[in-house]
N, C-alpha and C. Protein backbone atom coordinates (compact mmCIF):
# COMPACT_ATOMS: atom_id res chain seq x y z
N UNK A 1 120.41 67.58 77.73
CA UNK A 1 119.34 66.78 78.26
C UNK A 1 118.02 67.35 77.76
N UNK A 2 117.26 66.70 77.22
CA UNK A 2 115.74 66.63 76.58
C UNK A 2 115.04 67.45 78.00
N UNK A 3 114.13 68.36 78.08
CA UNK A 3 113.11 68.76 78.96
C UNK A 3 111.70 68.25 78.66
N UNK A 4 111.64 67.85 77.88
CA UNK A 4 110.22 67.08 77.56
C UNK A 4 110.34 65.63 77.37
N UNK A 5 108.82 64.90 78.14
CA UNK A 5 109.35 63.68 78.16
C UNK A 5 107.81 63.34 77.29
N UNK A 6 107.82 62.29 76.30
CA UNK A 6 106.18 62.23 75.74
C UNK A 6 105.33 61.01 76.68
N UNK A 7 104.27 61.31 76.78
CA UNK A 7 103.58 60.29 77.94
C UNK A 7 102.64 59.44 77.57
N UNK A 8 102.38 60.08 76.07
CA UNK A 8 101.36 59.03 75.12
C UNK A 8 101.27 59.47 74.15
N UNK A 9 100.75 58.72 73.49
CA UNK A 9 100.37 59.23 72.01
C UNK A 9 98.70 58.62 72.09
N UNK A 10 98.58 59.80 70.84
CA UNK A 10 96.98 59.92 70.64
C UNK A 10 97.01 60.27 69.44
N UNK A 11 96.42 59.65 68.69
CA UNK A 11 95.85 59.99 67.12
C UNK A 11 97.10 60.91 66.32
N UNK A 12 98.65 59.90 66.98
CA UNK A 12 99.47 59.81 65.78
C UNK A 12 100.02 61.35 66.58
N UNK A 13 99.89 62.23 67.64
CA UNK A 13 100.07 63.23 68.06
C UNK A 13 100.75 62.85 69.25
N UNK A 14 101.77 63.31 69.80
CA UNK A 14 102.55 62.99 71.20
C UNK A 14 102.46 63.94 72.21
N UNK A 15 101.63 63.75 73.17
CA UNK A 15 101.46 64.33 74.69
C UNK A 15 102.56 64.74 74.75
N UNK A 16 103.12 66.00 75.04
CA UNK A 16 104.19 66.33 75.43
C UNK A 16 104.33 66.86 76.88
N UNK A 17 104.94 66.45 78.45
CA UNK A 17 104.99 67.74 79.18
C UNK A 17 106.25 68.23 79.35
N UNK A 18 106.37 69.49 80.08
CA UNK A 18 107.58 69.64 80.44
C UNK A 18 108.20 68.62 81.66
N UNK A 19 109.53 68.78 82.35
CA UNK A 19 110.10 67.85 83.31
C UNK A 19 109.73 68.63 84.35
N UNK A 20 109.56 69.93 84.85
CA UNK A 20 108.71 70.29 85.89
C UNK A 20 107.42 69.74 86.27
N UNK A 21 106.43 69.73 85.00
CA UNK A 21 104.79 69.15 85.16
C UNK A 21 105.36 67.90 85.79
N UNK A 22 106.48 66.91 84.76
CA UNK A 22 106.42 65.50 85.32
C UNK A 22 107.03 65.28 87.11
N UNK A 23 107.55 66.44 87.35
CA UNK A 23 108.36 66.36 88.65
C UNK A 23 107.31 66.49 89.72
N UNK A 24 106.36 67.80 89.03
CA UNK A 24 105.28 67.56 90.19
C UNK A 24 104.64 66.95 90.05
N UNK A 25 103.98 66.10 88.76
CA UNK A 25 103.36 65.23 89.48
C UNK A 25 103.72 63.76 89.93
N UNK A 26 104.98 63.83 90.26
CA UNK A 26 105.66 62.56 90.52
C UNK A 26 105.83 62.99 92.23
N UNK A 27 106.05 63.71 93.39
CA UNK A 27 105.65 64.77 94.01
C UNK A 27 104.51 64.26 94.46
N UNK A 28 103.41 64.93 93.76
CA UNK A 28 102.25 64.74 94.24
C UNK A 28 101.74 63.20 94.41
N UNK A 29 102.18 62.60 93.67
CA UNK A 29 101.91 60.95 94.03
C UNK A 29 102.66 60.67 94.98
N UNK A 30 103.74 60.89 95.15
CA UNK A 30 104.71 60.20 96.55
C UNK A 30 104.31 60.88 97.41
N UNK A 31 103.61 62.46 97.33
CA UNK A 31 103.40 62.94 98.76
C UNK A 31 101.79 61.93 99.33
N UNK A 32 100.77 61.97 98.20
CA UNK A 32 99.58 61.29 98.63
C UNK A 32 100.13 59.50 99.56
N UNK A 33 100.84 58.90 99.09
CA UNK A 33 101.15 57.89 99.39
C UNK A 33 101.80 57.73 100.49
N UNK A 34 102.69 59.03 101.30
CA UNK A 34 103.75 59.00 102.48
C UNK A 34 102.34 59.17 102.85
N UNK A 35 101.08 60.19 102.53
CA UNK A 35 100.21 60.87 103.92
C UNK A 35 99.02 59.36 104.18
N UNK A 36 99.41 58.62 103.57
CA UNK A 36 98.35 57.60 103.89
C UNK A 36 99.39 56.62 104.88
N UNK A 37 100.39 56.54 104.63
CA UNK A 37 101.27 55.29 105.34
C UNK A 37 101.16 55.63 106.92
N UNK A 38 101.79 54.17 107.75
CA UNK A 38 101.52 54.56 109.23
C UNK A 38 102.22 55.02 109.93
N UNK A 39 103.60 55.13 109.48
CA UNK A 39 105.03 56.25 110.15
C UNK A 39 104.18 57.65 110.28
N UNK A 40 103.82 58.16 108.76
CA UNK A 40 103.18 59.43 108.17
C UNK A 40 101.98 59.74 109.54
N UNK A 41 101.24 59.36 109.70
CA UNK A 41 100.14 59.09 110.41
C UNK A 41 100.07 59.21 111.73
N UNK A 42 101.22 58.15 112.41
CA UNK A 42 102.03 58.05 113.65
C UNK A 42 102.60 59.03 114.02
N UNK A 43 103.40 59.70 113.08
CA UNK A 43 104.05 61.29 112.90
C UNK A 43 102.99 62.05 113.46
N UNK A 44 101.83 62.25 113.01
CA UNK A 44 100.60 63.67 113.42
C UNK A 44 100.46 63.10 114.54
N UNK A 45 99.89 61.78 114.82
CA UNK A 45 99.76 61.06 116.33
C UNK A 45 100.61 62.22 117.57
N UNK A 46 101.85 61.67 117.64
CA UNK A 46 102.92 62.44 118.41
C UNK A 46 102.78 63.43 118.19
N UNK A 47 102.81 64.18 117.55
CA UNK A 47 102.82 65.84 117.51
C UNK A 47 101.58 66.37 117.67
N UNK A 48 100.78 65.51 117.62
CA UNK A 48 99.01 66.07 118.10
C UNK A 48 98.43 67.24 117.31
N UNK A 49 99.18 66.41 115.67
CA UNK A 49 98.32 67.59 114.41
C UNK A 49 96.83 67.43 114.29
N UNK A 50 95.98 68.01 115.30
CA UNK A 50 94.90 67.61 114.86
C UNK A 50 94.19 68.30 113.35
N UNK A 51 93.09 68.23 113.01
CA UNK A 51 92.33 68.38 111.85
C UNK A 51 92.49 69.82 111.72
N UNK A 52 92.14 70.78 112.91
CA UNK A 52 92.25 71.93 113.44
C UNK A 52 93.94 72.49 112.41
N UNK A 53 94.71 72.13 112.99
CA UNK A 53 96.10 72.54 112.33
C UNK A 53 96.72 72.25 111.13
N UNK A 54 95.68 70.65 110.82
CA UNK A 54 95.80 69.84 109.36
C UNK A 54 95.63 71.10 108.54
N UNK A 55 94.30 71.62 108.69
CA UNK A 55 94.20 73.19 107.80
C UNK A 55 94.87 73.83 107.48
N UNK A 56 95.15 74.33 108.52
CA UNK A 56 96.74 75.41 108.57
C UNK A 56 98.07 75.06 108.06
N UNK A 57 98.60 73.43 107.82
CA UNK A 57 99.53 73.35 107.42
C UNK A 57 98.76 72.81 106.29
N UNK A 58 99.63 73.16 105.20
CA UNK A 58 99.20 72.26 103.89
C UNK A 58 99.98 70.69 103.89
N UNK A 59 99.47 70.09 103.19
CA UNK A 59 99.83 68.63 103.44
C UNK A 59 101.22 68.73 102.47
N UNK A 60 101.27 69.41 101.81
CA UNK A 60 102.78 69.48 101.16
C UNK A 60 104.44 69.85 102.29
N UNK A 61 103.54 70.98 103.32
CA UNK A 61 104.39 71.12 104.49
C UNK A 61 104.67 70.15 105.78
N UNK A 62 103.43 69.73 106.05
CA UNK A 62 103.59 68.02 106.81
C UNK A 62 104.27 67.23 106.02
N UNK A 63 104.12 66.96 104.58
CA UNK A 63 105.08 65.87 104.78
C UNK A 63 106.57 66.57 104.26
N UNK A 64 106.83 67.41 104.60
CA UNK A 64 108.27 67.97 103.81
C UNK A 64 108.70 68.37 105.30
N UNK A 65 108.08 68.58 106.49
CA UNK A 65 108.49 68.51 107.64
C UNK A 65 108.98 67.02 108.50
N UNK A 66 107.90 65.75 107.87
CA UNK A 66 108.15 64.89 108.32
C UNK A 66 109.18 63.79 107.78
N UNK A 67 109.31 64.21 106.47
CA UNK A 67 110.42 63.84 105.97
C UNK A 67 111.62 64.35 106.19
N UNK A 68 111.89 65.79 106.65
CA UNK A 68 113.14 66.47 106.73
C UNK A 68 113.48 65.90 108.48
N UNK A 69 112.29 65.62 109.24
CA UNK A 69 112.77 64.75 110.75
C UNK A 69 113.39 63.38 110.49
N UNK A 70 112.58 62.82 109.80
CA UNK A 70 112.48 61.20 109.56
C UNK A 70 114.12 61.46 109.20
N UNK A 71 114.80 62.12 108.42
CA UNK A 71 116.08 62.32 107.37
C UNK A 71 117.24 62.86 109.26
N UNK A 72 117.00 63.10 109.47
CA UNK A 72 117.82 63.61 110.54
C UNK A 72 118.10 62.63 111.49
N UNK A 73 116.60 62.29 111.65
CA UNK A 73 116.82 60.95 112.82
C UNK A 73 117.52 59.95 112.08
N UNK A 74 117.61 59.38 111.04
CA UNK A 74 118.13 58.41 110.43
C UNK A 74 119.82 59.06 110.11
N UNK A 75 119.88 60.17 110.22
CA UNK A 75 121.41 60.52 110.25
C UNK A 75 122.12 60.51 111.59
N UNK A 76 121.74 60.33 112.71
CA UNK A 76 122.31 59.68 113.65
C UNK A 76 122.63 58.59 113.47
């Protein structure tokens, strides 16, 4: 399996990244997009994450917490 995927070309030259760069930033777009939705949102609601704790957790850990609940409850 290829580890590089090309993402454009430019003046006959091919962007190359690795499949890590592309993983995170594929990652970082799905995480921005869960933290805007209203489950995501509704989630801090109930648990009373205010701004105060928003700090303290990084938003990579909110949503890898709220996804690993969301994943459990749906396995009942």
């Amino acid at each position: 399996m290829n580890k590089f995927n090309v993402t454009s070309w430019n003046n006959n030259s091919a962007k190359v990244i690795t499949k890590n760069e592309s993983e995170s930033r594929m990652w970082d777009g799905l995480k921005q997009a869960i933290a805007v939705s209203s489950g995501f949102q509704r989630w801090q609601l109930e648990r009373k994450i205010n701004e105060g704790q928003q700090q303290n957790l990084s938003l990579d850990r909110q949503v890898s917490i709220y996804l690993r609940e969301t994943l459990e409850t749906l396995a009942y």
